[in-house]
C-alpha atoms as a PDB file:
ATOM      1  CA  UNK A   1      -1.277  26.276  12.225  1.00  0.00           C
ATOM      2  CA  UNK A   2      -4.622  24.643  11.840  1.00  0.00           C
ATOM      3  CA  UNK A   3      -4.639  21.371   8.469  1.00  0.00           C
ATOM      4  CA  UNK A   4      -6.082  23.809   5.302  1.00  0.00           C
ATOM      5  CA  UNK A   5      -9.758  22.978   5.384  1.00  0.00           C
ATOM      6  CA  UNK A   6     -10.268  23.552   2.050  1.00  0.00           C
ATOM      7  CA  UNK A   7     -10.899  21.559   0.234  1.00  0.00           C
ATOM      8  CA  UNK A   8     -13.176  18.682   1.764  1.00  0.00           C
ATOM      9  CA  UNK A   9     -10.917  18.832   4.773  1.00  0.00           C
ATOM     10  CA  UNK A  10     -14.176  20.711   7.523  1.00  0.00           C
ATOM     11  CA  UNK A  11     -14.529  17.775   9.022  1.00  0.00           C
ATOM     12  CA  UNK A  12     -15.727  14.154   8.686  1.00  0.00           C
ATOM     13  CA  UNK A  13     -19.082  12.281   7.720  1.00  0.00           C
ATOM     14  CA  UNK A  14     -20.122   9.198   6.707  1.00  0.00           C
ATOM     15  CA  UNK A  15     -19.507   9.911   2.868  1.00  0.00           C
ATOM     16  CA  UNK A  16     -16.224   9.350   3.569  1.00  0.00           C
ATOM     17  CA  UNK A  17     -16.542   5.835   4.349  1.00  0.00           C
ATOM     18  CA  UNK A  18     -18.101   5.865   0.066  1.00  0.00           C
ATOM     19  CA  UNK A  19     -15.336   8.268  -1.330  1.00  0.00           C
ATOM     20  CA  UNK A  20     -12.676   6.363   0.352  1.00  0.00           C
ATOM     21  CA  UNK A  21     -13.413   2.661  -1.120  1.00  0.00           C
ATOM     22  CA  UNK A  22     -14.083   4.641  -4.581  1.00  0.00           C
ATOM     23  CA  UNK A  23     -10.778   6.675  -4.800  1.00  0.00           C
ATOM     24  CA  UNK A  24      -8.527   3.377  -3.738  1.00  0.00           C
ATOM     25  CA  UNK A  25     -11.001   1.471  -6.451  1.00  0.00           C
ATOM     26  CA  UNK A  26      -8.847   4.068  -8.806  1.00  0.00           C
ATOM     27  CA  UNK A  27      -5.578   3.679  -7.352  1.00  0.00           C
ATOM     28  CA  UNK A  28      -5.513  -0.497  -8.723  1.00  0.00           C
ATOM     29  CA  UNK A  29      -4.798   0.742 -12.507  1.00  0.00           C
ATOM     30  CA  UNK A  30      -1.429   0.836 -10.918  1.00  0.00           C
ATOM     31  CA  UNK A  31      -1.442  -2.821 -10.624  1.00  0.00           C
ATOM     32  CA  UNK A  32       0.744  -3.623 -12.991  1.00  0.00           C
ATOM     33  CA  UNK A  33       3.288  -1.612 -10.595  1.00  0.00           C
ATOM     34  CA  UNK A  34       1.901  -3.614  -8.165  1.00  0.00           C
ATOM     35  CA  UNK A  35       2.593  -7.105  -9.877  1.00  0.00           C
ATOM     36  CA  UNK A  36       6.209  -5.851 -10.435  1.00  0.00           C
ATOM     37  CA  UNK A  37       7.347  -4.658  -7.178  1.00  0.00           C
ATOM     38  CA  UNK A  38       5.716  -7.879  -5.698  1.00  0.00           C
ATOM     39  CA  UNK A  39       7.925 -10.040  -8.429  1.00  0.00           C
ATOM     40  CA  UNK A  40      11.369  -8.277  -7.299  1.00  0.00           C
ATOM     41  CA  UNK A  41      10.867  -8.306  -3.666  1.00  0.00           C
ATOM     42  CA  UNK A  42       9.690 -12.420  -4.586  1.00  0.00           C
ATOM     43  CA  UNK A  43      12.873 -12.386  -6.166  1.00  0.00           C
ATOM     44  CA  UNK A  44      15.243 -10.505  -4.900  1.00  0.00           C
ATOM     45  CA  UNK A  45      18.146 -11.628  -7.772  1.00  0.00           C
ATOM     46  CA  UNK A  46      16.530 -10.253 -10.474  1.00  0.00           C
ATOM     47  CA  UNK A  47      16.781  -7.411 -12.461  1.00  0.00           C
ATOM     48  CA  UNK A  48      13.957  -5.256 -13.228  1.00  0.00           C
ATOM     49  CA  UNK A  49      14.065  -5.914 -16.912  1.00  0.00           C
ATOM     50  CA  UNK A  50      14.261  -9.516 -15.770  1.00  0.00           C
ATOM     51  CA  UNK A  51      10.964  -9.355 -13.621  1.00  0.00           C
ATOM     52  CA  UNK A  52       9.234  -7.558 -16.652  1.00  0.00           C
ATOM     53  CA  UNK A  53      10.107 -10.299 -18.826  1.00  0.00           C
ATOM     54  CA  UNK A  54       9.190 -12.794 -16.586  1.00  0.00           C
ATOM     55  CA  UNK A  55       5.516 -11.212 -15.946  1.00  0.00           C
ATOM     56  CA  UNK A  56       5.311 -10.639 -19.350  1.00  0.00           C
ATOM     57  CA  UNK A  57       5.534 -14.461 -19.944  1.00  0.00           C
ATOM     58  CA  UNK A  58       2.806 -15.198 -17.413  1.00  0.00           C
ATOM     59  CA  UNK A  59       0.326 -14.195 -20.395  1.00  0.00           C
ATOM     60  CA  UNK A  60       1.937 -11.044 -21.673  1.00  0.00           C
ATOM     61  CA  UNK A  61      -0.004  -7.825 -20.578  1.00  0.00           C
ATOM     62  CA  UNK A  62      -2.710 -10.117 -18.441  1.00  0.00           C
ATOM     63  CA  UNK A  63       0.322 -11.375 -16.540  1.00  0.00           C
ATOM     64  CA  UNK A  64       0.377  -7.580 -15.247  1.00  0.00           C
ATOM     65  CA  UNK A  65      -2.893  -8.240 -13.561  1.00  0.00           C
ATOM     66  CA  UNK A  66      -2.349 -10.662 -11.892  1.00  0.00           C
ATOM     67  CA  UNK A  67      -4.141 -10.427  -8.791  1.00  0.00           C
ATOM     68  CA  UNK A  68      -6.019  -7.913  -9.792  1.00  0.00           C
ATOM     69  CA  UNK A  69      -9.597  -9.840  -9.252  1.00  0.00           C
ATOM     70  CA  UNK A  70     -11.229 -10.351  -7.078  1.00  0.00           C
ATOM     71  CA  UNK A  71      -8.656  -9.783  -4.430  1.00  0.00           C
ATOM     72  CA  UNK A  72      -7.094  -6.347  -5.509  1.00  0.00           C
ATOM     73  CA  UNK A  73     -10.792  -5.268  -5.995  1.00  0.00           C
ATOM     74  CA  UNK A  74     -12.288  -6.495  -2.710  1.00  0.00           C
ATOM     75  CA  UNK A  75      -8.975  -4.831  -1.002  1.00  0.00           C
ATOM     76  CA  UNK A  76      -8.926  -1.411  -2.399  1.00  0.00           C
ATOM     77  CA  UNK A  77     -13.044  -0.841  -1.616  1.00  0.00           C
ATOM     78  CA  UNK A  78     -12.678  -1.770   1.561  1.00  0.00           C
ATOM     79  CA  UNK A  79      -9.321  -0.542   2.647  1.00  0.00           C
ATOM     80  CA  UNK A  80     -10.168   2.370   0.901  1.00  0.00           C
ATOM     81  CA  UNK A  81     -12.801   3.083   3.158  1.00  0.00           C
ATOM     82  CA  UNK A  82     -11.394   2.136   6.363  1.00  0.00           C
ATOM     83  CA  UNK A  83      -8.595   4.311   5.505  1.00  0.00           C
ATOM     84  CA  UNK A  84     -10.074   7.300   4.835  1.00  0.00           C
ATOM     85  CA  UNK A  85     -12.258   7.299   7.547  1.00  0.00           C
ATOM     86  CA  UNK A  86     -10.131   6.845  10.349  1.00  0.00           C
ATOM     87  CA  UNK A  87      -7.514   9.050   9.130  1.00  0.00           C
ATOM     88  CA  UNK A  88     -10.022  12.142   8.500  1.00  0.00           C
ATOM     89  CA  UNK A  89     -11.528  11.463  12.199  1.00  0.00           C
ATOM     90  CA  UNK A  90      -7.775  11.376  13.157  1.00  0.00           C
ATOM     91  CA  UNK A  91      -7.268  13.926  11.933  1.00  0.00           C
ATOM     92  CA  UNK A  92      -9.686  16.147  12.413  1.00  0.00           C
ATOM     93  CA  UNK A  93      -9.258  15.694  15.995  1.00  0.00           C
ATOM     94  CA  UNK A  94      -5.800  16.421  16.470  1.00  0.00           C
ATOM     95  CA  UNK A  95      -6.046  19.551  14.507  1.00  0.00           C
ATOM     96  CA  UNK A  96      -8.640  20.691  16.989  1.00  0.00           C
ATOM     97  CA  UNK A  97      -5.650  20.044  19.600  1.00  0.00           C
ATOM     98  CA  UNK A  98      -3.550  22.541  17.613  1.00  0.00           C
ATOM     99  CA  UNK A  99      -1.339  19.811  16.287  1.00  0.00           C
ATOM    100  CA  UNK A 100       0.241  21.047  13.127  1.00  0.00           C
ATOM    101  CA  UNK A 101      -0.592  19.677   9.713  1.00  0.00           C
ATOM    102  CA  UNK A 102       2.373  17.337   9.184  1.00  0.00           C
ATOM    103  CA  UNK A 103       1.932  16.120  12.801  1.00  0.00           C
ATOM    104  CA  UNK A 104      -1.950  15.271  12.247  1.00  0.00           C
ATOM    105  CA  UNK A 105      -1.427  13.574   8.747  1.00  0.00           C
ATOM    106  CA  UNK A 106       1.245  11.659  10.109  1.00  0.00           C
ATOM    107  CA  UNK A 107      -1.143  10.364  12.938  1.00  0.00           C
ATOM    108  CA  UNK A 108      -4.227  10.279  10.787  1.00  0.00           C
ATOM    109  CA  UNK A 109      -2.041   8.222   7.938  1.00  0.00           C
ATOM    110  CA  UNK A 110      -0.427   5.936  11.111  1.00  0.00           C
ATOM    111  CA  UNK A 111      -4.024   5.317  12.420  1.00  0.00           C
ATOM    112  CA  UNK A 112      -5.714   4.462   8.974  1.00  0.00           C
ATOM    113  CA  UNK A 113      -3.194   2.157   7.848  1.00  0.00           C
ATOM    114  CA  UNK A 114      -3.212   0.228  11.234  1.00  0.00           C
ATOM    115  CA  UNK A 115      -6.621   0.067  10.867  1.00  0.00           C
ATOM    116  CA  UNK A 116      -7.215  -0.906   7.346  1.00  0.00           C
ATOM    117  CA  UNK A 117      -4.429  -3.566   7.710  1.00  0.00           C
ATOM    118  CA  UNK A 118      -6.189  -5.457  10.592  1.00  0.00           C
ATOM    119  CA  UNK A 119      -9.763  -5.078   9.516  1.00  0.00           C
ATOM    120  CA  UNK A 120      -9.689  -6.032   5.731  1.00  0.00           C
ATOM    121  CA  UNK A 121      -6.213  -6.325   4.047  1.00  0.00           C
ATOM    122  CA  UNK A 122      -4.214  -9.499   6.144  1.00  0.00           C
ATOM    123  CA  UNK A 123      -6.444 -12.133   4.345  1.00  0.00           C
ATOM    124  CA  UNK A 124      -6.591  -9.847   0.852  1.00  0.00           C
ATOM    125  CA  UNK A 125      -2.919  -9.179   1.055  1.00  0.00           C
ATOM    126  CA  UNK A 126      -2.266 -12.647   1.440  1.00  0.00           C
ATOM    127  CA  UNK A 127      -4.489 -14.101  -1.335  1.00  0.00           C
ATOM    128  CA  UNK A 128      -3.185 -11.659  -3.914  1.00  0.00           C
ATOM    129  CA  UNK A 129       0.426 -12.246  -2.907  1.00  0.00           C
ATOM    130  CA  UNK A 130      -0.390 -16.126  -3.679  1.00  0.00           C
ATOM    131  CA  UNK A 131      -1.653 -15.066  -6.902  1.00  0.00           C
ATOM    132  CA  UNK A 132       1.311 -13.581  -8.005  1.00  0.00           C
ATOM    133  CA  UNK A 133       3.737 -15.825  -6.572  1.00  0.00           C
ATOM    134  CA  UNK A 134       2.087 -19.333  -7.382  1.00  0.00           C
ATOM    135  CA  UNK A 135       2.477 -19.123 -11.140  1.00  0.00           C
ATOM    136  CA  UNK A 136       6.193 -19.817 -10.506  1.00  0.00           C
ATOM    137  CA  UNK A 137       4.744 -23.957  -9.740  1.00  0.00           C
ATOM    138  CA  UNK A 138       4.329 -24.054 -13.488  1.00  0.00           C
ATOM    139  CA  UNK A 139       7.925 -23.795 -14.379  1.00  0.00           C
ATOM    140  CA  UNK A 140       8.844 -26.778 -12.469  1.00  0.00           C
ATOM    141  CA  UNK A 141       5.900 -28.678 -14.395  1.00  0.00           C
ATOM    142  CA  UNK A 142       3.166 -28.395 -11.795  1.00  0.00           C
ATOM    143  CA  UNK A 143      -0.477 -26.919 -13.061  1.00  0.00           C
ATOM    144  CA  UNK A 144      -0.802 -24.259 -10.556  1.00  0.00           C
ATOM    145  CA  UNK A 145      -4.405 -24.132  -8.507  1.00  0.00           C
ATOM    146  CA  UNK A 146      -7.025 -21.641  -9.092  1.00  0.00           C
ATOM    147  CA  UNK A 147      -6.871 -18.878  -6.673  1.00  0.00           C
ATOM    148  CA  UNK A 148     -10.123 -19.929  -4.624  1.00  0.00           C
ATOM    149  CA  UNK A 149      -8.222 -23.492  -5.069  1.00  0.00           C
ATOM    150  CA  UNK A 150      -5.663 -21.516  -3.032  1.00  0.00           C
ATOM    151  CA  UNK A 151      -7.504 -20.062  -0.783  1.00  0.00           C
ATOM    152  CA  UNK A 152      -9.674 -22.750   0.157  1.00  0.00           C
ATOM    153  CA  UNK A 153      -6.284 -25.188   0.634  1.00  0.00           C
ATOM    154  CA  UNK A 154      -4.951 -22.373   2.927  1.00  0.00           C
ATOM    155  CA  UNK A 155      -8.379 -22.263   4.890  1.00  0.00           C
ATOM    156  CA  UNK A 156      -8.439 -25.982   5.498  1.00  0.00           C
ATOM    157  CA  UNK A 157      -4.826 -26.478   6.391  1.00  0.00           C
ATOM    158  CA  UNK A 158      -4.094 -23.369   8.860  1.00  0.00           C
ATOM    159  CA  UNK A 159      -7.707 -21.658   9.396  1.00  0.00           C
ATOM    160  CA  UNK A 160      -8.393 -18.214   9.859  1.00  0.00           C
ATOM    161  CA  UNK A 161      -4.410 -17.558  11.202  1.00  0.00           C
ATOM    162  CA  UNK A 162      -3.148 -19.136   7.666  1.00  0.00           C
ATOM    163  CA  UNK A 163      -5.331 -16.600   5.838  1.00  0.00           C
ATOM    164  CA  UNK A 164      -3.969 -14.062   7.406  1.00  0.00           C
ATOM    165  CA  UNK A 165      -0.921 -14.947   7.429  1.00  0.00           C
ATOM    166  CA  UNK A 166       1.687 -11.890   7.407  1.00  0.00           C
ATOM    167  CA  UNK A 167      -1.161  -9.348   8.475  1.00  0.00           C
ATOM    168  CA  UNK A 168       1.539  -7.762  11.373  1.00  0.00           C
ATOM    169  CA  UNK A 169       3.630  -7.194   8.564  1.00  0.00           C
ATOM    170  CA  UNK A 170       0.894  -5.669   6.491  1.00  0.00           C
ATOM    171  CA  UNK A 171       0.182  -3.690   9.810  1.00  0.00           C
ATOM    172  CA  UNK A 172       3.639  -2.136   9.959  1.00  0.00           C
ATOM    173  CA  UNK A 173       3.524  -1.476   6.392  1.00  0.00           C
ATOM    174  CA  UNK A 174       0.065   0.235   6.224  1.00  0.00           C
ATOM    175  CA  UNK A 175       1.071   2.026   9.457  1.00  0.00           C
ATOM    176  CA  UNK A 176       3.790   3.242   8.123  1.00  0.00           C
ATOM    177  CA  UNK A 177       2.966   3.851   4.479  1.00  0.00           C
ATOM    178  CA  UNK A 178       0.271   6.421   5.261  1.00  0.00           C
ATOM    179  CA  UNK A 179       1.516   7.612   7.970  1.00  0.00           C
ATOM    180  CA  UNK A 180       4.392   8.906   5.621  1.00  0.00           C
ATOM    181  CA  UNK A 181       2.437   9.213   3.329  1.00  0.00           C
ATOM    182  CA  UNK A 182      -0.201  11.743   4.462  1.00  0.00           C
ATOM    183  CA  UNK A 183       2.390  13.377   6.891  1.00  0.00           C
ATOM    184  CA  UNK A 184       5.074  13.779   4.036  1.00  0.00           C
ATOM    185  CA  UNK A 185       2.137  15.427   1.730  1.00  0.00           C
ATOM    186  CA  UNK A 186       0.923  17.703   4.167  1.00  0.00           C
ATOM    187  CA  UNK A 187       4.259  19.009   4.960  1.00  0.00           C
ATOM    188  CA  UNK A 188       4.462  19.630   1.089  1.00  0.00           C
ATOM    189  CA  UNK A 189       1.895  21.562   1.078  1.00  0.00           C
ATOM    190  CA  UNK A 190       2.573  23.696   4.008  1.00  0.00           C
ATOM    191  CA  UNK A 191       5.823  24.519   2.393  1.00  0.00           C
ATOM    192  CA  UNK A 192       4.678  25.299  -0.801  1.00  0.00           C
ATOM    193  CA  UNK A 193       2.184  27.580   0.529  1.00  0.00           C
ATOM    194  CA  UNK A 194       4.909  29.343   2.652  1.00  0.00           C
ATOM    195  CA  UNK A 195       6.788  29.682  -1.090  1.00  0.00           C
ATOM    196  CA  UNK A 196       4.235  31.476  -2.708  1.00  0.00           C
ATOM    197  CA  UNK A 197       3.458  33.034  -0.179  1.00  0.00           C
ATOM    198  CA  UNK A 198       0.008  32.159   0.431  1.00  0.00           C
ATOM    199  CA  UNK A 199      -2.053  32.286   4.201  1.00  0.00           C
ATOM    200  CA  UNK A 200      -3.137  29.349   5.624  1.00  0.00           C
ATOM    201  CA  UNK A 201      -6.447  30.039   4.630  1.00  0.00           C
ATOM    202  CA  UNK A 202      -5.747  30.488   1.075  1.00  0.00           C
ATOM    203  CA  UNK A 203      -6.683  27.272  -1.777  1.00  0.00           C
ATOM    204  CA  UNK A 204      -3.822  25.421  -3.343  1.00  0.00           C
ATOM    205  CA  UNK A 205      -3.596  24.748  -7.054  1.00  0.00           C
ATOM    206  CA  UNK A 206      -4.195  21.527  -8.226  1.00  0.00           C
ATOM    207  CA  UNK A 207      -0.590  21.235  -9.364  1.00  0.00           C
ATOM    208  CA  UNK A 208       0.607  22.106  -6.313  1.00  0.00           C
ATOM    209  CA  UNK A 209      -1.556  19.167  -4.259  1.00  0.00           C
ATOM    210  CA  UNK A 210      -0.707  17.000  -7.361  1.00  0.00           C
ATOM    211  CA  UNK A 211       3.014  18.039  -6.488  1.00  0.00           C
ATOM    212  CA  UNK A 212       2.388  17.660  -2.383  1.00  0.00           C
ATOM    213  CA  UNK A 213       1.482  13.871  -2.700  1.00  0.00           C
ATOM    214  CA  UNK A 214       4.199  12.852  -5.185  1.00  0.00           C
ATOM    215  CA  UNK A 215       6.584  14.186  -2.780  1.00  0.00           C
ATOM    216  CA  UNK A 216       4.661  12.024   0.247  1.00  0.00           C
ATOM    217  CA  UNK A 217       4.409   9.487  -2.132  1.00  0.00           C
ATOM    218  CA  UNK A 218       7.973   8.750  -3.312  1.00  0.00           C
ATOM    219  CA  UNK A 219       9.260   9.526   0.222  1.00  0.00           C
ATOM    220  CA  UNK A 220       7.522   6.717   2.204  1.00  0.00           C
ATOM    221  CA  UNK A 221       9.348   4.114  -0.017  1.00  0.00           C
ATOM    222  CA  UNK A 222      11.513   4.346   2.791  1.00  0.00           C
ATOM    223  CA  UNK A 223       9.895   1.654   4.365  1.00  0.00           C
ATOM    224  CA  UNK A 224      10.405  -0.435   1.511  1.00  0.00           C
ATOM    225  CA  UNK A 225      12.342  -3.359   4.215  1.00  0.00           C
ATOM    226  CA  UNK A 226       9.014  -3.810   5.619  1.00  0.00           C
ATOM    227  CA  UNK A 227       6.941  -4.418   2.268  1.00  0.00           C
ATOM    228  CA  UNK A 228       9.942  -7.032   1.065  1.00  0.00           C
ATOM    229  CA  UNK A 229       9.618  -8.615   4.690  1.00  0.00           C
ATOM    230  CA  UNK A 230       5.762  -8.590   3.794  1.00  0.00           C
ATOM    231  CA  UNK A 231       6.361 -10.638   0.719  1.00  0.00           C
ATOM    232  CA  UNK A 232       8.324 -12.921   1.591  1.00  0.00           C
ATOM    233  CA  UNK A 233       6.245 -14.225   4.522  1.00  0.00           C
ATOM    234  CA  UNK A 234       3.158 -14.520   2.328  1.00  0.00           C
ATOM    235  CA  UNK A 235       4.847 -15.628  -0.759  1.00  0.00           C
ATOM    236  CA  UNK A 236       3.526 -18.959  -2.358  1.00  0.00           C
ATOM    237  CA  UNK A 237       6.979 -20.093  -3.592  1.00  0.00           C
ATOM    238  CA  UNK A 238       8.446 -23.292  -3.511  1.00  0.00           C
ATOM    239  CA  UNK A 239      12.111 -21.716  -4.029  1.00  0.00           C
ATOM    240  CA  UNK A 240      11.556 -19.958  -0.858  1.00  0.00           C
ATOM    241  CA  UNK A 241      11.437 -23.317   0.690  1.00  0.00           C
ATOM    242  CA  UNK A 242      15.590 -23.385   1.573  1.00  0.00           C
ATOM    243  CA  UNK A 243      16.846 -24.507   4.306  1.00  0.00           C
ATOM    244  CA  UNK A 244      17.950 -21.546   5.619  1.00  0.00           C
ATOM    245  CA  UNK A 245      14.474 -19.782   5.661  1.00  0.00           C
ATOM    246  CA  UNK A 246      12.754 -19.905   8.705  1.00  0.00           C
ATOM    247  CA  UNK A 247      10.379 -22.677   9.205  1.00  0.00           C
ATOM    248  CA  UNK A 248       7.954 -20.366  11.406  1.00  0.00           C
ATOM    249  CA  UNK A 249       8.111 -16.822   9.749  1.00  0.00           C
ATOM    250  CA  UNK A 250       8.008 -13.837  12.051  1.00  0.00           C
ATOM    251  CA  UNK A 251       8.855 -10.029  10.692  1.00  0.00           C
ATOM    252  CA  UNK A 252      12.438  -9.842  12.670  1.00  0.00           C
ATOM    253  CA  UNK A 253      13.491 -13.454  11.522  1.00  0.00           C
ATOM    254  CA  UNK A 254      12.125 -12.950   7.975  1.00  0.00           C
ATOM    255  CA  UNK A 255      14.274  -9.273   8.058  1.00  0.00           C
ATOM    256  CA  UNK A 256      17.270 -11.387   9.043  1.00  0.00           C
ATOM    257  CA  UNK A 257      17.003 -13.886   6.693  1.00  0.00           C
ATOM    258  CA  UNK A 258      16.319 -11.801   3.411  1.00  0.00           C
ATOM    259  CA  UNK A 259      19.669  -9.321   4.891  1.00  0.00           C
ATOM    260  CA  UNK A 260      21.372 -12.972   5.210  1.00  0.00           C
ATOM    261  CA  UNK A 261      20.570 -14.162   2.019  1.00  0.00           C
ATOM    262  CA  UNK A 262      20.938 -10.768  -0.161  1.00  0.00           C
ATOM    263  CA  UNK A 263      22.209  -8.397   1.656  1.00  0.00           C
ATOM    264  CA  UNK A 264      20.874  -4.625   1.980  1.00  0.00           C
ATOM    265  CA  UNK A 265      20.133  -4.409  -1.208  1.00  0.00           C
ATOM    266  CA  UNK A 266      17.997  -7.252  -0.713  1.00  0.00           C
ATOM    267  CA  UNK A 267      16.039  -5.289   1.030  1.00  0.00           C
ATOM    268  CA  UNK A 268      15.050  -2.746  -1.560  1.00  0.00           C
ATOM    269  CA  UNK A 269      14.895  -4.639  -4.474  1.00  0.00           C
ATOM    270  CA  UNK A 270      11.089  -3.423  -5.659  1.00  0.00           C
ATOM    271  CA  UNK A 271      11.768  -0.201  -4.895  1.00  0.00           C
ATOM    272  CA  UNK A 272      11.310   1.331  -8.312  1.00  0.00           C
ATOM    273  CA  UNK A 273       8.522   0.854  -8.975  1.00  0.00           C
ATOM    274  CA  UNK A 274       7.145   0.993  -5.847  1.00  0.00           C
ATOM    275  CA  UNK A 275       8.164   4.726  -5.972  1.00  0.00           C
ATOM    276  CA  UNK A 276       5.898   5.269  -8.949  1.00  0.00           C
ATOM    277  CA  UNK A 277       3.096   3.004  -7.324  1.00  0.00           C
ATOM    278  CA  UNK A 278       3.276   5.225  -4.053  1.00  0.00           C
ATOM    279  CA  UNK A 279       3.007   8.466  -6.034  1.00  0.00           C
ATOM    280  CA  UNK A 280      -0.003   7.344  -8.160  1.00  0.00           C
ATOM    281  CA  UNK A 281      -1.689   6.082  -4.533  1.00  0.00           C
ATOM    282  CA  UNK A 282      -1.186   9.115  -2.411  1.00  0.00           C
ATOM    283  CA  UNK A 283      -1.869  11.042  -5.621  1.00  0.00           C
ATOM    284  CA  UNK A 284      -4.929   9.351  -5.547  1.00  0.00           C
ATOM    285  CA  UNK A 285      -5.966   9.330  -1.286  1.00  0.00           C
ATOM    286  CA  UNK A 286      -4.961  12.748  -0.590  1.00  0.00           C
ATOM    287  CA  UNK A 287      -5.049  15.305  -3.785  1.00  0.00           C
ATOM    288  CA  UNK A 288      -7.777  13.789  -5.338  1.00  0.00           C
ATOM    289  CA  UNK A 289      -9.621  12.632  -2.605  1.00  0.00           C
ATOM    290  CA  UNK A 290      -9.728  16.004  -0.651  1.00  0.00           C
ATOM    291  CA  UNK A 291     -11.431  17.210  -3.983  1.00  0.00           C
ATOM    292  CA  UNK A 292     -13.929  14.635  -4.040  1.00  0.00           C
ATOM    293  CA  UNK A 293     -14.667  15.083  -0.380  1.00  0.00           C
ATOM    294  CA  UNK A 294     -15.474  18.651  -0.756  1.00  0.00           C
ATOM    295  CA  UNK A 295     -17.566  18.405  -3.761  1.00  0.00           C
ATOM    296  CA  UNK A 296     -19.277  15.558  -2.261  1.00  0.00           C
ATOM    297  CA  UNK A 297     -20.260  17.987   0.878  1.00  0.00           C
ATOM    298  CA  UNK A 298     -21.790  20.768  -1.503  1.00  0.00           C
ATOM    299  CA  UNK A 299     -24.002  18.128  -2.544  1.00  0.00           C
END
């Protein structure tokens, strides 16, 4: 069973590259979702209520922005792009091998996010992760730095390496984020069809994609160990200077020291809102997206 070509999914051109960096522009009105699951995961003993109060006293509804620009801005166009993209080629192609839809967004997801992660999110990731994180200075009386303040201290103490600091992690994430993400929704929607009793050829409503990506969506919060992991080794934090942490941060001794320090749960804290975060985003790549592909493609 062929991936449903309609709609947008025919093949891929260079629009997608455009429609890609445009839809992910969309998906950062979830930042404040963002800026919450990034403050849990930072802080892995707090409540949610807790983290909302304590964003909210960054600057009240600004303080759920944080982040936001440039670096959220300059990551969603471009990941956006990269993601799409690959993962449409990827896809594409392994549907032509008579892999079956789940199969090929799995790969197509796996192969975008790797992608995206290495060629434009490690040094985005990283900056907007400081942004969030460094506003916890000013409690202990320091004025925090301005983000470029940040970035350029980062860039003359560890280079290029320092700026992308925690991109493997990112590149597990990504990989694994999409590739649940696009596999999950295109299993959805394979099912549903085979519930209503619809061919392979047949359209899906737009509820029923809408419904196919929240189910990818809230499903690849699975791999919510990986995105805490993530956090931590970018975080800004000068609590996260114990003497238990690592000195030299590496995904399996980061893993072991969060599990260490807080346990399993420790692990998901973020969760939560992550779940809404990866519903509005897959919402966003897949439903809409295939839309926008196809109606660019009449044009």
């Amino acid at each position: 069973m062929a991936i449903q070509k309609e709609p947008g999914q025919k093949g891929v051109n260079w629009s997608n590259i455009a429609v890609g960096g445009i839809m992910n522009m969309v998906t950062t009105l979830g930042q404040p979702l963002e800026v919450l699951k990034t403050q849990m995961a930072a802080n892995r003993s707090q409540s949610m209520f807790q983290a909302v109060q304590t964003v909210w006293s960054r600057g009240g509804v600004t303080g759920f922005y944080q982040g936001l620009i440039p670096w959220a801005w300059i990551e969603a166009s471009t990941k956006g792009a990269v993601l799409l993209f690959t993962a449409s080629e990827i896809e594409t192609a392994t549907v032509s091998m008579g892999v079956s839809p789940a199969a090929a967004g799995l790969l197509g997801g796996m192969g975008g996010g790797i992608a995206q992660a290495y060629a434009t999110m490690g040094f985005c990731t990283c900056m907007k992760t400081a942004e969030i994180t460094r506003h916890k200075q000013a409690a202990s009386g320091i004025k925090p730095p301005s983000t470029w303040a940040v970035f350029a201290d980062i860039y003359r103490r560890e280079g290029i390496a320092g700026i992308n600091k925690g991109v493997n992690a990112v590149a597990v994430r990504q990989c694994t984020n999409w590739g649940s993400r696009m596999g999950f929704a295109r299993l959805a929607e394979s099912t549903i069809r085979d519930v209503r009793g619809k061919g392979k050829d047949e359209k899906l409503g737009a509820l029923d994609k809408i419904l196919a990506s929240s189910i990818g969506g809230a499903l690849a919060t699975w791999n919510q160990p990986i995105e805490v992991v993530r956090v931590e080794m970018q975080s800004m934090s000068k609590s996260a200077n114990t003497a238990a942490r690592p000195e030299k941060l590496t995904i399996v001794n980061t893993l072991s020291y969060i599990y260490r320090e807080n346990g399993i749960k420790g692990l998901y804290r973020g969760v939560t809102p992550r779940i809404g975060l990866g519903i509005w985003q897959t919402v966003c790549m897949v439903s809409f997206a295939d839309y926008v592909k196809a109606w660019v493609k009449k044009d």
